[in-house]
Protein backbone atom coordinates (compact mmCIF):
# COMPACT_ATOMS: atom_id res chain seq x y z
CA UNK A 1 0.00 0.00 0.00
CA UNK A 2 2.74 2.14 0.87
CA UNK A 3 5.42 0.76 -1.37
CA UNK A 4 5.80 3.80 -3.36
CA UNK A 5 6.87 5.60 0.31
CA UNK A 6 9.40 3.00 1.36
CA UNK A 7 11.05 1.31 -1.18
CA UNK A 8 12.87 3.98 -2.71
CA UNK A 9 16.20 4.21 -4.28
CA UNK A 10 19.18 4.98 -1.98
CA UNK A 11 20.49 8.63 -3.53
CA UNK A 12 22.78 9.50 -0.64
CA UNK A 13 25.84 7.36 -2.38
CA UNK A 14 25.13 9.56 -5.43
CA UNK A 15 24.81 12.74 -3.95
CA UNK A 16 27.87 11.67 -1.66
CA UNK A 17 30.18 11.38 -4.57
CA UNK A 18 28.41 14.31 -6.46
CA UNK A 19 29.48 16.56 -3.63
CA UNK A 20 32.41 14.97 -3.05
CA UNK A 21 33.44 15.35 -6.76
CA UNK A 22 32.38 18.88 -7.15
CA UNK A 23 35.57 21.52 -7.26
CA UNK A 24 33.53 24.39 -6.90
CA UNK A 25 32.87 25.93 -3.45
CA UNK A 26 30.78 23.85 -0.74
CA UNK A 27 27.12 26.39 -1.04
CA UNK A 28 27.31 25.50 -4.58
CA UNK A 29 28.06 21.69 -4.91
CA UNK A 30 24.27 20.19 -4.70
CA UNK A 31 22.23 20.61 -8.11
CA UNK A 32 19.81 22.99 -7.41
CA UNK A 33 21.80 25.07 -5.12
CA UNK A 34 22.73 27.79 -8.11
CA UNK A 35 18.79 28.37 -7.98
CA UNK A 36 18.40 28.73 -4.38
CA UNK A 37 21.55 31.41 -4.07
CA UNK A 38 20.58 33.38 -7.32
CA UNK A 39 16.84 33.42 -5.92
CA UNK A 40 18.18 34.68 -2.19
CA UNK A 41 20.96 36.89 -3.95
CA UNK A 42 18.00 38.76 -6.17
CA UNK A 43 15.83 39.50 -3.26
CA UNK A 44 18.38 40.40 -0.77
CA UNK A 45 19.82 42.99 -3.76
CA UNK A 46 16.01 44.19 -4.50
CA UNK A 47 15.40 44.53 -1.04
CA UNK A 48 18.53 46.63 0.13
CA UNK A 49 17.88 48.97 -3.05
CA UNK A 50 14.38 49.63 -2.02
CA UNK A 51 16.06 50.24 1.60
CA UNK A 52 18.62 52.84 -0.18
CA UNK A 53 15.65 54.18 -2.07
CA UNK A 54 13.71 55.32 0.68
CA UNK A 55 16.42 56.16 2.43
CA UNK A 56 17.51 58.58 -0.25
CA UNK A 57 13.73 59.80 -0.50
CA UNK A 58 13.31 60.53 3.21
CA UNK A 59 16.48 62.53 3.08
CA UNK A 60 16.58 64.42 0.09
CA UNK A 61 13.07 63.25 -1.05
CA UNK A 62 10.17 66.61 -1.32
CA UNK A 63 8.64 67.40 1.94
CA UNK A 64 5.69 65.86 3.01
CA UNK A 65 3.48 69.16 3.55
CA UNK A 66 3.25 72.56 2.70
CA UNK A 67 6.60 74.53 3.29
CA UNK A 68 5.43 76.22 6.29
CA UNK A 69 8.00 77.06 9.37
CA UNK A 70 7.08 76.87 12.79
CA UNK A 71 10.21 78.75 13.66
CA UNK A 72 9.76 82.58 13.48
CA UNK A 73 12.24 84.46 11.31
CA UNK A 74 13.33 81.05 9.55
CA UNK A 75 14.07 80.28 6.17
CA UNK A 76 13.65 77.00 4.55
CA UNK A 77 16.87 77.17 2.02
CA UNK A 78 17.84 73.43 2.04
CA UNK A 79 16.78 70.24 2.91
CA UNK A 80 18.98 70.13 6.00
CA UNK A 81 16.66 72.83 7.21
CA UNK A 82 13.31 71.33 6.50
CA UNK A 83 14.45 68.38 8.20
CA UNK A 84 15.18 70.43 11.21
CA UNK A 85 12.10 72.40 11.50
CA UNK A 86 10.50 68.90 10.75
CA UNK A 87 12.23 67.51 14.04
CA UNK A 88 10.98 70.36 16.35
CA UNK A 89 7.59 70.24 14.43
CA UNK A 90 7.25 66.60 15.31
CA UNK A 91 8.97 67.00 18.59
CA UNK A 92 6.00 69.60 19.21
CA UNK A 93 3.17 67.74 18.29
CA UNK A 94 4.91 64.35 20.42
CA UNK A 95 4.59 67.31 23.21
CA UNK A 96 1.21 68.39 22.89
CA UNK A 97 0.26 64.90 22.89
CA UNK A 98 1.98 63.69 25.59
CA UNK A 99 0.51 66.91 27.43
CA UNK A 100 -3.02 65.68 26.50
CA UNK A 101 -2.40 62.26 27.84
CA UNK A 102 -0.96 63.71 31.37
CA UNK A 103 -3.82 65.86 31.71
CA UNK A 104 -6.43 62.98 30.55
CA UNK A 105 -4.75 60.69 33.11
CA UNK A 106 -5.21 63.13 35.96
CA UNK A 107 -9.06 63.58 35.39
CA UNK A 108 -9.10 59.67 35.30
CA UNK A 109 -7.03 59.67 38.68
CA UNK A 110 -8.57 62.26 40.57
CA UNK A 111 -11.08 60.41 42.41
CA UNK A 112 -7.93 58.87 43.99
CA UNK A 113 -6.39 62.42 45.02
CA UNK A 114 -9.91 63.97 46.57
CA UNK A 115 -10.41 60.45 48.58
CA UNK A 116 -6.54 60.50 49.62
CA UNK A 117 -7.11 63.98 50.22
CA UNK A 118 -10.25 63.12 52.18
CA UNK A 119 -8.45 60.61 54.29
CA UNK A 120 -5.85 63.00 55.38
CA UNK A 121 -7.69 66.18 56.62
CA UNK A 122 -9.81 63.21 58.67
CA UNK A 123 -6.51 62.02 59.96
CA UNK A 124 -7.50 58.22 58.42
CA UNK A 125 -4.59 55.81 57.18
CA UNK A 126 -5.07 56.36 53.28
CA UNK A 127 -6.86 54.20 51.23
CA UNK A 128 -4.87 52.13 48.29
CA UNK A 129 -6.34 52.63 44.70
CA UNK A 130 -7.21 49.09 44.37
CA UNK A 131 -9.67 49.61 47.39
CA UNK A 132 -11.36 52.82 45.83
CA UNK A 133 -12.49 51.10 42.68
């Protein structure tokens, strides 16, 4: 039923003295290793110039937006410049967000300040915030 699985011809002997034969360098002995390298060689060179690409595009690439500084009296004369007023643009914003997220996370947490607050001017042991909620 399963003669077609099992009784196979032995190819290690062949592919022993194949290798074994072979003058060429050991990642290129086996017959279909050519394929395999060229294959791995192709993507790894398609996928380092797409890296370079956007590399080269994110540096000297057009900007994103409109040309607009958020630094009084500058000038945007070169792309070294646009990518600095980009950095303190986007350090900004990463400001004003983290700002929103502070002040979001004491409205959440100020049940816990008017009980601990509470607890204090009664002269109580304060209360954990596992126990409030």
């Amino acid at each position: 039923m399963l003669g077609f699985l099992v009784n196979r011809p032995n190819l290690i002997p062949t592919l022993q003295r194949t290798v074994q034969a072979h003058p060429g360098p050991v990642h290129r002995r086996l017959p279909r290793s050519n394929v395999y390298l060229n294959a791995y060689y192709a993507t790894f060179a398609l996928g380092m110039g797409g890296w370079v690409y956007g590399a080269y595009s994110l540096i000297f690439g057009k900007p994103a937006g409109p040309r607009i500084s958020y630094i009084p009296n500058a000038k945007i004369e070169s792309n070294r410049n646009q990518f600095i007023v980009g950095f303190w643009d986007t350090l900004r914003v990463l400001c004003e967000m983290y700002e929103a997220a502070f002040e979001a996370l004491l409205v959440e947490n100020r049940h816990l300040e008017v009980a601990r607050d509470l607890a204090y001017s009664l002269r109580v042991r304060p209360m954990s915030a596992a126990s409030l909620e």
